[in-house]
N, C-alpha and C. Protein backbone atom coordinates (compact mmCIF):
# COMPACT_ATOMS: atom_id res chain seq x y z
N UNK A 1 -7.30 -11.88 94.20
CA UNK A 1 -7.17 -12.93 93.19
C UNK A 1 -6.44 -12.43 91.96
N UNK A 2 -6.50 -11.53 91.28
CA UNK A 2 -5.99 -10.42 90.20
C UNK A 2 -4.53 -10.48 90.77
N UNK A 3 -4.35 -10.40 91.65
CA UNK A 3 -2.52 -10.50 91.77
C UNK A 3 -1.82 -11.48 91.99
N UNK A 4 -3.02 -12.90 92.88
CA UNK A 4 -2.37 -14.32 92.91
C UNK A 4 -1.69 -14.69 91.21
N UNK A 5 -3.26 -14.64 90.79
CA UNK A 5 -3.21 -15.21 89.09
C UNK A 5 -2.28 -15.09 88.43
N UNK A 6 -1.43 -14.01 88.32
CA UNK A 6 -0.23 -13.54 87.42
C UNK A 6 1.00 -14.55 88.24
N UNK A 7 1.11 -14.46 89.17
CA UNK A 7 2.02 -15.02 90.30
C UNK A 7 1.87 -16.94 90.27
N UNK A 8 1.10 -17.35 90.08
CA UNK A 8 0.93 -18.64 89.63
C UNK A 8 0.78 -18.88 88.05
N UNK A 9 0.51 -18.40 87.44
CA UNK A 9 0.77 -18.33 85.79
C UNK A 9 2.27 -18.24 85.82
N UNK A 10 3.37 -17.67 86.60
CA UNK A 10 4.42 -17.65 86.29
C UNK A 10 5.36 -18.78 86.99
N UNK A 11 4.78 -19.13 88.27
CA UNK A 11 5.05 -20.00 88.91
C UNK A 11 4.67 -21.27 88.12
N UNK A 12 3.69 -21.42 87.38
CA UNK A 12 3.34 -22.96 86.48
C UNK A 12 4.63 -23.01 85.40
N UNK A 13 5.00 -21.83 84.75
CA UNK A 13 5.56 -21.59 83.51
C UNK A 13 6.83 -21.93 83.91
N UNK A 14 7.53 -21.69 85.32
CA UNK A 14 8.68 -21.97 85.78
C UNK A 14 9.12 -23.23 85.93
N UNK A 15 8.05 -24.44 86.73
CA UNK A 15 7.91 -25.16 86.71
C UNK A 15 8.28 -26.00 85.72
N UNK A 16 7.92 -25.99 85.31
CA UNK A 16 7.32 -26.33 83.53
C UNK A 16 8.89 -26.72 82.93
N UNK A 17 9.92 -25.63 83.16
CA UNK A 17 10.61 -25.63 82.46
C UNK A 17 11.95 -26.32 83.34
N UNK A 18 11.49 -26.28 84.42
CA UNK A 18 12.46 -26.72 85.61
C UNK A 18 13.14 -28.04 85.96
N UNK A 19 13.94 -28.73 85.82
CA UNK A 19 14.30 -30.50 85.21
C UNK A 19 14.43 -30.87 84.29
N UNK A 20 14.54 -30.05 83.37
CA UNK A 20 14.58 -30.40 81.66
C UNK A 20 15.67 -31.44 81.85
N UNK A 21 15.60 -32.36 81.28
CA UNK A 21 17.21 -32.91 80.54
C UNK A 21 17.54 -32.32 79.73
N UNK A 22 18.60 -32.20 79.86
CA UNK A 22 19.83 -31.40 78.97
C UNK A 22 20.30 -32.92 77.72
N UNK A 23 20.55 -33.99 78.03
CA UNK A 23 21.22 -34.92 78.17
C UNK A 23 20.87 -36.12 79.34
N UNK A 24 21.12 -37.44 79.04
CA UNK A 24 20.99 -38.97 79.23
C UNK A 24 21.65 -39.62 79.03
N UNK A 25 22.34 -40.52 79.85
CA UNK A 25 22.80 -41.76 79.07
C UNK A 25 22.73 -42.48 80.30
N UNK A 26 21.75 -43.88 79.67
CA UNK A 26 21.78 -44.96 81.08
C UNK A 26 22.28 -46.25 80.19
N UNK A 27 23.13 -46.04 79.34
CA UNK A 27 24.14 -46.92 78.59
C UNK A 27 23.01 -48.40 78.86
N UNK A 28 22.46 -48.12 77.92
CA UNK A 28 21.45 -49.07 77.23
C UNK A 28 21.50 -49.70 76.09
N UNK A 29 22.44 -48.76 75.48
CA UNK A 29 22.76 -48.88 73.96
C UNK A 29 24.36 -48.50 73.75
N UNK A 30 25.19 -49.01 72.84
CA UNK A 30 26.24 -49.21 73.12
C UNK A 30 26.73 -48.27 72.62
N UNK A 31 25.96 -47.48 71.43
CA UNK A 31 26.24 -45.78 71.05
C UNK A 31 25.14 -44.68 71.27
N UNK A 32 25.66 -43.61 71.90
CA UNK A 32 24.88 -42.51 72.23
C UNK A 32 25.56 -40.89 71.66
N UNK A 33 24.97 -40.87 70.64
CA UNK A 33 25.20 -39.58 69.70
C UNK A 33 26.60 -38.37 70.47
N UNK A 34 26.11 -38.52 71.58
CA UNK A 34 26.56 -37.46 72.96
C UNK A 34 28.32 -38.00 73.62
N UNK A 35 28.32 -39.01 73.42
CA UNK A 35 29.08 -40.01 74.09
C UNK A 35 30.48 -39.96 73.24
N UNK A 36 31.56 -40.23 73.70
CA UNK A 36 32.87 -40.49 73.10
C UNK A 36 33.62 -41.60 74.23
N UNK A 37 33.93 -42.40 74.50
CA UNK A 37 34.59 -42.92 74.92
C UNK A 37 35.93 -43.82 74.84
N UNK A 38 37.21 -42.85 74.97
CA UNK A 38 37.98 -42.81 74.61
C UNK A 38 39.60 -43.52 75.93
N UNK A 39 40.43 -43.72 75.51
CA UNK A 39 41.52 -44.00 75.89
C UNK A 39 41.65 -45.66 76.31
N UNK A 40 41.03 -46.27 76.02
CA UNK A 40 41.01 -47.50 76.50
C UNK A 40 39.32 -48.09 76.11
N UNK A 41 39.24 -49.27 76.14
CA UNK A 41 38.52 -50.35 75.47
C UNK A 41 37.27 -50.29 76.63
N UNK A 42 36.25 -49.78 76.10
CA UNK A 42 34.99 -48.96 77.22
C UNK A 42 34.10 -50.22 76.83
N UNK A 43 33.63 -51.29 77.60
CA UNK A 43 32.44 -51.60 77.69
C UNK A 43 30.80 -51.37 77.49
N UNK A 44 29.79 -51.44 77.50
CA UNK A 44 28.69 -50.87 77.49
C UNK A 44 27.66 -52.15 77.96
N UNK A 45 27.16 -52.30 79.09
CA UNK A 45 27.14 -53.54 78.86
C UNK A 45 25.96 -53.41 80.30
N UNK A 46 24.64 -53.60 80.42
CA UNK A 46 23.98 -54.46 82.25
C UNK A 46 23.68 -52.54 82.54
N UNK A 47 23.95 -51.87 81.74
CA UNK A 47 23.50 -50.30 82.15
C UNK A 47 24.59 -49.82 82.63
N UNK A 48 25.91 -50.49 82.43
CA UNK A 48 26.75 -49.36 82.44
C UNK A 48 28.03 -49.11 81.42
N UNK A 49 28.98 -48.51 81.59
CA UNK A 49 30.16 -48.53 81.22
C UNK A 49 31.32 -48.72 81.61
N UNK A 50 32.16 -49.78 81.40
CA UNK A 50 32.98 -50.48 82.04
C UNK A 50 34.55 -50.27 81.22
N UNK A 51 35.61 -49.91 82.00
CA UNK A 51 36.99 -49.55 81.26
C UNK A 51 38.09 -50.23 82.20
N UNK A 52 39.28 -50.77 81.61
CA UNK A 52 40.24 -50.72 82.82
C UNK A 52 41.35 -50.34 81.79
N UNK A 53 41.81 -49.52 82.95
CA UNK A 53 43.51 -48.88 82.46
C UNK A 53 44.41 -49.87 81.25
N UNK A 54 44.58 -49.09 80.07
CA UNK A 54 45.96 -50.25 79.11
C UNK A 54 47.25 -48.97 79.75
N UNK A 55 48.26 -49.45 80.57
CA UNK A 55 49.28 -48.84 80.46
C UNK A 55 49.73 -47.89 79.51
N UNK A 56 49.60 -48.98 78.21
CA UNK A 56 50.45 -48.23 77.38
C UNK A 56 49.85 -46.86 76.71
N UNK A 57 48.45 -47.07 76.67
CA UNK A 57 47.50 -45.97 76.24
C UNK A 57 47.93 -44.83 76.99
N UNK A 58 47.86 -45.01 78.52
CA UNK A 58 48.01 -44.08 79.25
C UNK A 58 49.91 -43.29 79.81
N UNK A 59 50.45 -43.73 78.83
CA UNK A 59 51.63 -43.24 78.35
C UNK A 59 51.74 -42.40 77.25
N UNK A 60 50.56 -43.33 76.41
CA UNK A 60 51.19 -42.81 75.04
C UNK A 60 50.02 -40.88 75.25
N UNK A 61 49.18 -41.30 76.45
CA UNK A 61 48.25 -39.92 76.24
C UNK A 61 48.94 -39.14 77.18
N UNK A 62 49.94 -39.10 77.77
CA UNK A 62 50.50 -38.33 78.96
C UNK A 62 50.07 -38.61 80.20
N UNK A 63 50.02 -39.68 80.53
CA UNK A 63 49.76 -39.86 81.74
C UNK A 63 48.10 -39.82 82.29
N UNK A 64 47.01 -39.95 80.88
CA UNK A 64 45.70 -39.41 81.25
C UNK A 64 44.99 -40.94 80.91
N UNK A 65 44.20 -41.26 81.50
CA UNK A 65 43.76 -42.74 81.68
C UNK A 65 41.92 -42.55 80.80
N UNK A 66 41.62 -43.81 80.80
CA UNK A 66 40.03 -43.36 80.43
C UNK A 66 39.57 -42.34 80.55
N UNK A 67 38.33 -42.54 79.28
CA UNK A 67 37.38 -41.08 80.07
C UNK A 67 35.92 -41.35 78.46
N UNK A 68 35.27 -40.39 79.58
CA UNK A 68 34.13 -40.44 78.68
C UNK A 68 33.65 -39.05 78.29
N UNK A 69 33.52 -38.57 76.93
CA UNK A 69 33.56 -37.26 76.81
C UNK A 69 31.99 -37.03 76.59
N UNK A 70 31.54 -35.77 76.98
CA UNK A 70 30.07 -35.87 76.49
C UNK A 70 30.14 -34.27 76.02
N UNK A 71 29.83 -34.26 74.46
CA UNK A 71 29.77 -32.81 73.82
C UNK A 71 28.36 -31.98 74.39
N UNK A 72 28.35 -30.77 74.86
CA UNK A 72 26.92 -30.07 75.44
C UNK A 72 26.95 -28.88 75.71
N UNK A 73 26.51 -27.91 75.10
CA UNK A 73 26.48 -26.38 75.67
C UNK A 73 25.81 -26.46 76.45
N UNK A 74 26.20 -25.84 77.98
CA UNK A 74 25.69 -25.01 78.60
C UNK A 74 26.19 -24.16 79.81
N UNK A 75 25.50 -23.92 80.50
CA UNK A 75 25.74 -22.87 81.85
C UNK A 75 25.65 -23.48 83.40
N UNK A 76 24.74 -23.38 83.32
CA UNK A 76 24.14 -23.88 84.66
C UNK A 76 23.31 -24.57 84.58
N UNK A 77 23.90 -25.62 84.98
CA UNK A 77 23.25 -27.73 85.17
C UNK A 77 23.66 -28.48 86.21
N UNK A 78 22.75 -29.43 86.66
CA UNK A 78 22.91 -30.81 87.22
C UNK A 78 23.43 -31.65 86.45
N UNK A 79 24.35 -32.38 87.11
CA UNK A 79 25.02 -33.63 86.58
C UNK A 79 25.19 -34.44 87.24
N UNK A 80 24.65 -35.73 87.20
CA UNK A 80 24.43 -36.38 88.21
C UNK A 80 24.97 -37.80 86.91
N UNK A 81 25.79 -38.71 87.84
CA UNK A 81 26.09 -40.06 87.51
C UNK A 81 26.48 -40.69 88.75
N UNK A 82 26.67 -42.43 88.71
CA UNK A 82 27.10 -43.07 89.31
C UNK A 82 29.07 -43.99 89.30
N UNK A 83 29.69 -43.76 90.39
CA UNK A 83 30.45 -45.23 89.39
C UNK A 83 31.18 -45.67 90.84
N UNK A 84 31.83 -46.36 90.39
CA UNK A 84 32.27 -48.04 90.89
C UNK A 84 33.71 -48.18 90.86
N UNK A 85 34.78 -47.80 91.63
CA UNK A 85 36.04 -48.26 91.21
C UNK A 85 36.33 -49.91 91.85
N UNK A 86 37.70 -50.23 91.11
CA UNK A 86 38.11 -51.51 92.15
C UNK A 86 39.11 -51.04 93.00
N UNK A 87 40.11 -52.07 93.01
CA UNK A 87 40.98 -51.79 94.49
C UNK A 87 42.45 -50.71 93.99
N UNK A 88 42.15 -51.17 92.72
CA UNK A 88 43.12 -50.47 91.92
C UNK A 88 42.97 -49.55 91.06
N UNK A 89 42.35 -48.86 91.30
CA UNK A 89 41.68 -47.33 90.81
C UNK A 89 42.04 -46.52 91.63
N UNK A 90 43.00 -45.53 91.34
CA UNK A 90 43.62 -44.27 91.56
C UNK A 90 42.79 -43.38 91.96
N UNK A 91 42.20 -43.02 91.16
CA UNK A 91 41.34 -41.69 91.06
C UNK A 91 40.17 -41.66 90.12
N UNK A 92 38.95 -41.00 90.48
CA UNK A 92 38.03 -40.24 89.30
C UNK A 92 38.30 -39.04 89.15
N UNK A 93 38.05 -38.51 88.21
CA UNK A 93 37.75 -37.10 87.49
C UNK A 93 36.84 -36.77 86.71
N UNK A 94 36.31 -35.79 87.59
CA UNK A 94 34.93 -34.71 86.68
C UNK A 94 35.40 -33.94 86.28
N UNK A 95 35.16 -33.65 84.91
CA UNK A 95 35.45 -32.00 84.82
C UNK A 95 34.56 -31.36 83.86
N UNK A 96 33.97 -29.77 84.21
CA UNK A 96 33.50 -29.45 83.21
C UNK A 96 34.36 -28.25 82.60
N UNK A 97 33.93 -28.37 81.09
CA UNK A 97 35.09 -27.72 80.06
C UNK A 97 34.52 -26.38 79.47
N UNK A 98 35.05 -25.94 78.92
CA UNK A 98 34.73 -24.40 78.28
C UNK A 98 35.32 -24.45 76.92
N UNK A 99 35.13 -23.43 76.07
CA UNK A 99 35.88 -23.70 74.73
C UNK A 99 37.09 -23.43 75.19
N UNK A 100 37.57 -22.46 76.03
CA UNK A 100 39.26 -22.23 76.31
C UNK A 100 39.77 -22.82 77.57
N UNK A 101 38.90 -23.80 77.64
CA UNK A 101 39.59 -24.93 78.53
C UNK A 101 38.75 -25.60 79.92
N UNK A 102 39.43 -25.88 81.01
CA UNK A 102 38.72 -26.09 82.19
C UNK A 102 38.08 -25.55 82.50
N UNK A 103 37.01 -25.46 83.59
CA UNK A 103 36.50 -24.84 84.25
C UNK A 103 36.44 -25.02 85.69
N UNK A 104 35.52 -26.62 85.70
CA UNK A 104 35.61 -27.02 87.12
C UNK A 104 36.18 -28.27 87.42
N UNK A 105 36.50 -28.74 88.06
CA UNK A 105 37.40 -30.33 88.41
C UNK A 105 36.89 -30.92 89.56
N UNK A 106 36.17 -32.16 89.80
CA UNK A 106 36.50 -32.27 91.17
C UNK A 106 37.15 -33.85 90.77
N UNK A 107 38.36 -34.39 91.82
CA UNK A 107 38.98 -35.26 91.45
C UNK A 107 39.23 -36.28 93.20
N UNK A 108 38.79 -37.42 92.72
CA UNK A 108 38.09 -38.06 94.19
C UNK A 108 39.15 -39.25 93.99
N UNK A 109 40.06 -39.63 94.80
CA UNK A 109 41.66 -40.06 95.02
C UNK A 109 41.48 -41.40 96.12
N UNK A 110 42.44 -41.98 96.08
CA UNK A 110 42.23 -42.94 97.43
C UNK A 110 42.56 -42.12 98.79
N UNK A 111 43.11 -40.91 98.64
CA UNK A 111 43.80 -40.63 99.96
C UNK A 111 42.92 -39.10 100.28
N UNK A 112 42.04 -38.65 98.99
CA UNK A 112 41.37 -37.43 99.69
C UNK A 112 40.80 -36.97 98.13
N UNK A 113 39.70 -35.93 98.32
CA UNK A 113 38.92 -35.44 97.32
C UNK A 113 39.40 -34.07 97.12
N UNK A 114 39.69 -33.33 95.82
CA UNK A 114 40.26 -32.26 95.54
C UNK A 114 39.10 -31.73 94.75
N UNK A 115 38.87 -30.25 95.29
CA UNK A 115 37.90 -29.58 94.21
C UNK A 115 38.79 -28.61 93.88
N UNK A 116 38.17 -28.54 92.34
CA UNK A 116 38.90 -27.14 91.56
C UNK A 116 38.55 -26.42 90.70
N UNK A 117 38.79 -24.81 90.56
CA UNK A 117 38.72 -24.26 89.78
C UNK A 117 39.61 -23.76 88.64
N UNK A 118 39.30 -23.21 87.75
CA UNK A 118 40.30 -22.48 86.46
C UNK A 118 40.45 -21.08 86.48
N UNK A 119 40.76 -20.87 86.87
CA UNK A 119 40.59 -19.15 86.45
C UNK A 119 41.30 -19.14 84.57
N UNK A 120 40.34 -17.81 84.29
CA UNK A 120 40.11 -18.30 82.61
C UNK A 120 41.94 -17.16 82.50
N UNK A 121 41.84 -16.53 83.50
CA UNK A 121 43.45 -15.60 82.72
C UNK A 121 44.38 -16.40 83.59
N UNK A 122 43.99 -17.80 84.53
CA UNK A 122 45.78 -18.27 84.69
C UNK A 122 46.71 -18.42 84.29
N UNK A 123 47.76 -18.12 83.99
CA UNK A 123 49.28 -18.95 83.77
C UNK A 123 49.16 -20.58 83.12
N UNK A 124 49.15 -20.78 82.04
CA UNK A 124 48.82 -22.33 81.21
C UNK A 124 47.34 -22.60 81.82
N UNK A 125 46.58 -22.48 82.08
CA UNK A 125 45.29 -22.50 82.51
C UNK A 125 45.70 -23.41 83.64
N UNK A 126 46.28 -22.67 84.52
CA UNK A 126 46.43 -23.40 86.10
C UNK A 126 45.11 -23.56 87.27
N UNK A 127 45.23 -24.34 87.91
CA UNK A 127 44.16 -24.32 88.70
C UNK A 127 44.35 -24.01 90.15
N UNK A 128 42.82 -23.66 90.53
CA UNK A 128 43.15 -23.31 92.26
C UNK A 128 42.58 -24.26 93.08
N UNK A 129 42.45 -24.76 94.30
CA UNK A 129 42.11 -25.50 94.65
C UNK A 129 41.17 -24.31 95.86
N UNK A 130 39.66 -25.21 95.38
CA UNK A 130 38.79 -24.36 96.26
C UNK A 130 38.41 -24.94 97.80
N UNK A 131 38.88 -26.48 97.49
CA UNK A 131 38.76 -27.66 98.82
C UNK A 131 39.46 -28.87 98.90
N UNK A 132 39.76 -29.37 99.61
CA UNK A 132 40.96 -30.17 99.68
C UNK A 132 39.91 -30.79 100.92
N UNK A 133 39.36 -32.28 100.66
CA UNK A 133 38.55 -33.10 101.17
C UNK A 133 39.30 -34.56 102.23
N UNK A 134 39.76 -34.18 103.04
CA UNK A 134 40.54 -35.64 103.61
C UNK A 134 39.64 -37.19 103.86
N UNK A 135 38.73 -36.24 104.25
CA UNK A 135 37.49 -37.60 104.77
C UNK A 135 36.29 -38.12 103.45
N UNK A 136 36.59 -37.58 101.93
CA UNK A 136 36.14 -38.12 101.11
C UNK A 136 37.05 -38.98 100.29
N UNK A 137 37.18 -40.36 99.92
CA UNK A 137 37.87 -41.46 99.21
C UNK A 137 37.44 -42.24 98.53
N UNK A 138 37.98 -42.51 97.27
CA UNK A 138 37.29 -44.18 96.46
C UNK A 138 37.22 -44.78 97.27
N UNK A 139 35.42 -45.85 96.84
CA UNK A 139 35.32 -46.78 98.16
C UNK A 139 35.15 -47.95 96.68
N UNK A 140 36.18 -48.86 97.09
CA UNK A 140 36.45 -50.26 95.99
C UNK A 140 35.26 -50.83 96.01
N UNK A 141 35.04 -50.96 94.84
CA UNK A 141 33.30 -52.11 94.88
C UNK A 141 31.91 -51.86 95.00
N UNK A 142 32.38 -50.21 95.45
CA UNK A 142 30.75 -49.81 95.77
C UNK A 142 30.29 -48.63 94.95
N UNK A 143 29.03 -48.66 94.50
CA UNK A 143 28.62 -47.73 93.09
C UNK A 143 28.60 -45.86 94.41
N UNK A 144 28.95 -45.11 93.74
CA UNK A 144 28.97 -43.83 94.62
C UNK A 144 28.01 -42.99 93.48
N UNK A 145 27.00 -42.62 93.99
CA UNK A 145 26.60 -41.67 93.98
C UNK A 145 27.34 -39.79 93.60
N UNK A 146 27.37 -39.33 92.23
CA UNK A 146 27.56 -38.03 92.22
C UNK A 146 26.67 -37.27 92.11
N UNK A 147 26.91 -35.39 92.22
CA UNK A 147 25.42 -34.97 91.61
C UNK A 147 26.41 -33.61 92.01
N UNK A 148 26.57 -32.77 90.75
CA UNK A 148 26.96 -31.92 90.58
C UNK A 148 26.40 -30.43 90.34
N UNK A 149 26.17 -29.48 90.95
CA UNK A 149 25.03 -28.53 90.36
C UNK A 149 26.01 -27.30 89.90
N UNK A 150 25.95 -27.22 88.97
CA UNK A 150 26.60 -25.47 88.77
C UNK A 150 25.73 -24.60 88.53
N UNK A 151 25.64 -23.04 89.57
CA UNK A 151 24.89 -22.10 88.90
C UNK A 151 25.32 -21.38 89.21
N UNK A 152 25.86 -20.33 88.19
CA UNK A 152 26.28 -18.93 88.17
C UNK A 152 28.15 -19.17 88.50
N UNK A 153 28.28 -18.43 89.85
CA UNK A 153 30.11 -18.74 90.60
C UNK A 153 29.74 -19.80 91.48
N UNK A 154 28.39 -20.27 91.65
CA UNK A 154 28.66 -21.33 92.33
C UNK A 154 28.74 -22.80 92.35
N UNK A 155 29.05 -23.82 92.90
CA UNK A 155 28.85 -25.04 92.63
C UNK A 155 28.47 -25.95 94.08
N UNK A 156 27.63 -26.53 94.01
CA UNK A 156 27.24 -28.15 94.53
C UNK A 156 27.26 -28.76 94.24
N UNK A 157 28.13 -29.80 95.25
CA UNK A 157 28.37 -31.02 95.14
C UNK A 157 28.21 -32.07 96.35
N UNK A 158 27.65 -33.39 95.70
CA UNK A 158 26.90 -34.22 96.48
C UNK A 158 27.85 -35.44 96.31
N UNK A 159 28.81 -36.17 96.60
CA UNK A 159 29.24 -37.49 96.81
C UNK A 159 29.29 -38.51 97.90
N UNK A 160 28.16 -39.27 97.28
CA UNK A 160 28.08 -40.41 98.70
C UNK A 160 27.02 -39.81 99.53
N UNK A 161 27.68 -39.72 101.02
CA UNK A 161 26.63 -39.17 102.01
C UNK A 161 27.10 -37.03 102.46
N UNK A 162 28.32 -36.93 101.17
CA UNK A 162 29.39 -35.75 101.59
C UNK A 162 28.13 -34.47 100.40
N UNK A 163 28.51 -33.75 101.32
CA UNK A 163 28.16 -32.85 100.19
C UNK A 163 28.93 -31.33 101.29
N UNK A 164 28.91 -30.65 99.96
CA UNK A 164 29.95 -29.04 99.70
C UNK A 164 29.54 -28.52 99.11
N UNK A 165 29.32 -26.87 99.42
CA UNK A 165 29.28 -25.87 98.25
C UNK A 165 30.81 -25.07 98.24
N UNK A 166 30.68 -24.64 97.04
CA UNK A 166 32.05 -23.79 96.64
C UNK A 166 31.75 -22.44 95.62
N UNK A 167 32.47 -21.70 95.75
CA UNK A 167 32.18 -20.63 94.95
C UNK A 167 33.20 -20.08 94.49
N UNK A 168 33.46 -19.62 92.95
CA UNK A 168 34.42 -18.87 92.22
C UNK A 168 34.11 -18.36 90.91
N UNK A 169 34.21 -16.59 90.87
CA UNK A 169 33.65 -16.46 89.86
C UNK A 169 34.14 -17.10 88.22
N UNK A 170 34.89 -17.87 88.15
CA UNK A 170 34.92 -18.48 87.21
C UNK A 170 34.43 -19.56 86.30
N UNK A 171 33.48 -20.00 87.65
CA UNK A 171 32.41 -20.75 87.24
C UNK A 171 31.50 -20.50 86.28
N UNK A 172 31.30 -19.26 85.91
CA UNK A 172 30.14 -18.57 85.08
C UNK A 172 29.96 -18.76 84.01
N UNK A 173 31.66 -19.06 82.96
CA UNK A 173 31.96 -19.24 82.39
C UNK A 173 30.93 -20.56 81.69
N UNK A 174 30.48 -19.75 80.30
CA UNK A 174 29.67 -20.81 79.35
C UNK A 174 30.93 -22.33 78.87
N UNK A 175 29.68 -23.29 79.15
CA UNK A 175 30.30 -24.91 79.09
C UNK A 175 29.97 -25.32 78.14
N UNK A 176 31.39 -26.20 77.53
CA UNK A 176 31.22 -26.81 75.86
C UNK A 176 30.76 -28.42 76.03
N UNK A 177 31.49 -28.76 77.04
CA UNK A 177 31.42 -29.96 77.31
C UNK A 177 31.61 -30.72 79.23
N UNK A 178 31.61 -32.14 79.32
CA UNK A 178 31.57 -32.70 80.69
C UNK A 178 32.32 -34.04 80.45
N UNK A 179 33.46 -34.41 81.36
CA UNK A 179 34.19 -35.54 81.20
C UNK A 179 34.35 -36.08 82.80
N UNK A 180 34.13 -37.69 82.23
CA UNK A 180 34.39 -38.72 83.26
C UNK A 180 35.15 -39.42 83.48
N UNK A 181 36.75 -39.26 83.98
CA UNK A 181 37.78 -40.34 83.77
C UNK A 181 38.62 -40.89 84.94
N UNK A 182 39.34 -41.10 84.45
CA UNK A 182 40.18 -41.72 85.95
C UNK A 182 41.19 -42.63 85.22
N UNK A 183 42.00 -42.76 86.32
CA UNK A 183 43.12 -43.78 86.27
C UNK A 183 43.93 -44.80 87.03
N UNK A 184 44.04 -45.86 86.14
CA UNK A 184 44.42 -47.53 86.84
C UNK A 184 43.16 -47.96 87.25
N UNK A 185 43.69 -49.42 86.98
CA UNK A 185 42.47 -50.27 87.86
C UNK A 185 41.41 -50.39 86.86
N UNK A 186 40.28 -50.29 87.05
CA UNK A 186 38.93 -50.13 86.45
C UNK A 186 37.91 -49.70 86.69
N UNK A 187 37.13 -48.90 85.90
CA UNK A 187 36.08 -48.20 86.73
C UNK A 187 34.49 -48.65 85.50
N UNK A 188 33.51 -48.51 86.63
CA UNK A 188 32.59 -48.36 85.65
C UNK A 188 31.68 -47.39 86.32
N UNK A 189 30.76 -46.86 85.18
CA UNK A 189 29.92 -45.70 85.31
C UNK A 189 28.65 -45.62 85.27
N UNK A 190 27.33 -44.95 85.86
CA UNK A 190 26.14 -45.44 85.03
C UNK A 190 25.31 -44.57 85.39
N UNK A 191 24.13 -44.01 84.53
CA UNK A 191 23.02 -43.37 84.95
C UNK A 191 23.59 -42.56 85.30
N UNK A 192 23.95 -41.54 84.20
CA UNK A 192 24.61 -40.40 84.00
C UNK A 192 23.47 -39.01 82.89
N UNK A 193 23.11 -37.83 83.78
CA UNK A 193 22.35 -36.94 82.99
C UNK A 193 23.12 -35.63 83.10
N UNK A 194 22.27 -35.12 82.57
CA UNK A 194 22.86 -32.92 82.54
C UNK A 194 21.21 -33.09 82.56
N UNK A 195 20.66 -32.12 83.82
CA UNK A 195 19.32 -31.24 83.86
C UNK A 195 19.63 -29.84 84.13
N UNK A 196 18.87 -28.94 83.24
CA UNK A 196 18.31 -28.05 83.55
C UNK A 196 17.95 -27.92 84.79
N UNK A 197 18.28 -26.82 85.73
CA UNK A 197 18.08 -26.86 87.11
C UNK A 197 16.91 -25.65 87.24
């Protein structure tokens, strides 16, 4: 018993601390301290967030369409949201950021899902591609399921019924922030967290 005890005292304490939210937003409220939503005219509206592409915005930003920025230190987290494109939605993009830039990308296309990394000494902070997904695609109309885990060089990822692990030590790299965007068409988003894993 003298050796369980210590071993479950630490096991409660672990527990304990295990699921934290980091961060929330089930866009309930039309401002959230955490939240930036930028490049185009963002909705908030029924629990989610709703955007569609202005051309001209997405000229005048280089070619970069909506997005939702969420400011957050950390390391290793779950991120889990939902969203919804229409027929004319290009692409989503996740990415999580670092103070000197990218880190991780995964970017889910009509024609295939791209995961990526940064390496922090690339060439303009170029990226590598850790998976190249043919049989994952925007599905028009229907809310998809994400859920992102980073810990340490590694990452999981859950979309839909797909899920992948990937690994690069550049992942390790401490995170400033997490962005949700995409381009053309319209997308909306919802029931979006960062936990403590």
């Amino acid at each position: 018993m003298k050796r369980i005890l210590p071993f479950l005292l630490l096991l409660t304490a672990t527990l304990s601390h295990a699921g934290e939210p980091l961060l929330t937003d089930d866009f309930s409220q039309a401002e959230n301290p955490a939240r930036k939503a930028l490049r185009g005219a963002w909705s908030i509206a029924d629990g989610a967030a709703t955007c569609a592409q202005d051309d001209e915005l997405y000229q005048k930003h280089k070619n970069h369409g909506p997005i939702l920025i969420y400011d957050l230190k950390y390391e290793d987290a779950v991120i889990e949201f939902a969203f919804k494109p229409d027929a004319a939605t290009k692409n989503l993009v996740f990415t999580a950021n670092g103070a000197d830039g990218h880190i991780f990308r995964i970017i889910i296309g009509v024609k295939n899902t791209s995961v990526r990394a940064f390496p922090a000494d690339a060439k303009d902070h170029a990226s590598i591609a850790l998976a190249t997904l043919p049989e994952l695609k925007l599905v028009p109309g229907e809310w998809t399921p994400v859920r992102v885990e980073l810990r340490g060089p590694n990452a999981s990822v859950k979309v839909g019924n797909f899920t992948g692990s990937y690994e690069h030590a550049s992942l390790t790299r401490g995170k400033t922030n997490l962005t949700v965007g995409f381009s053309f068409g319209t997308l909306s988003v919802k029931n979006l967290a960062v936990i403590k894993p």
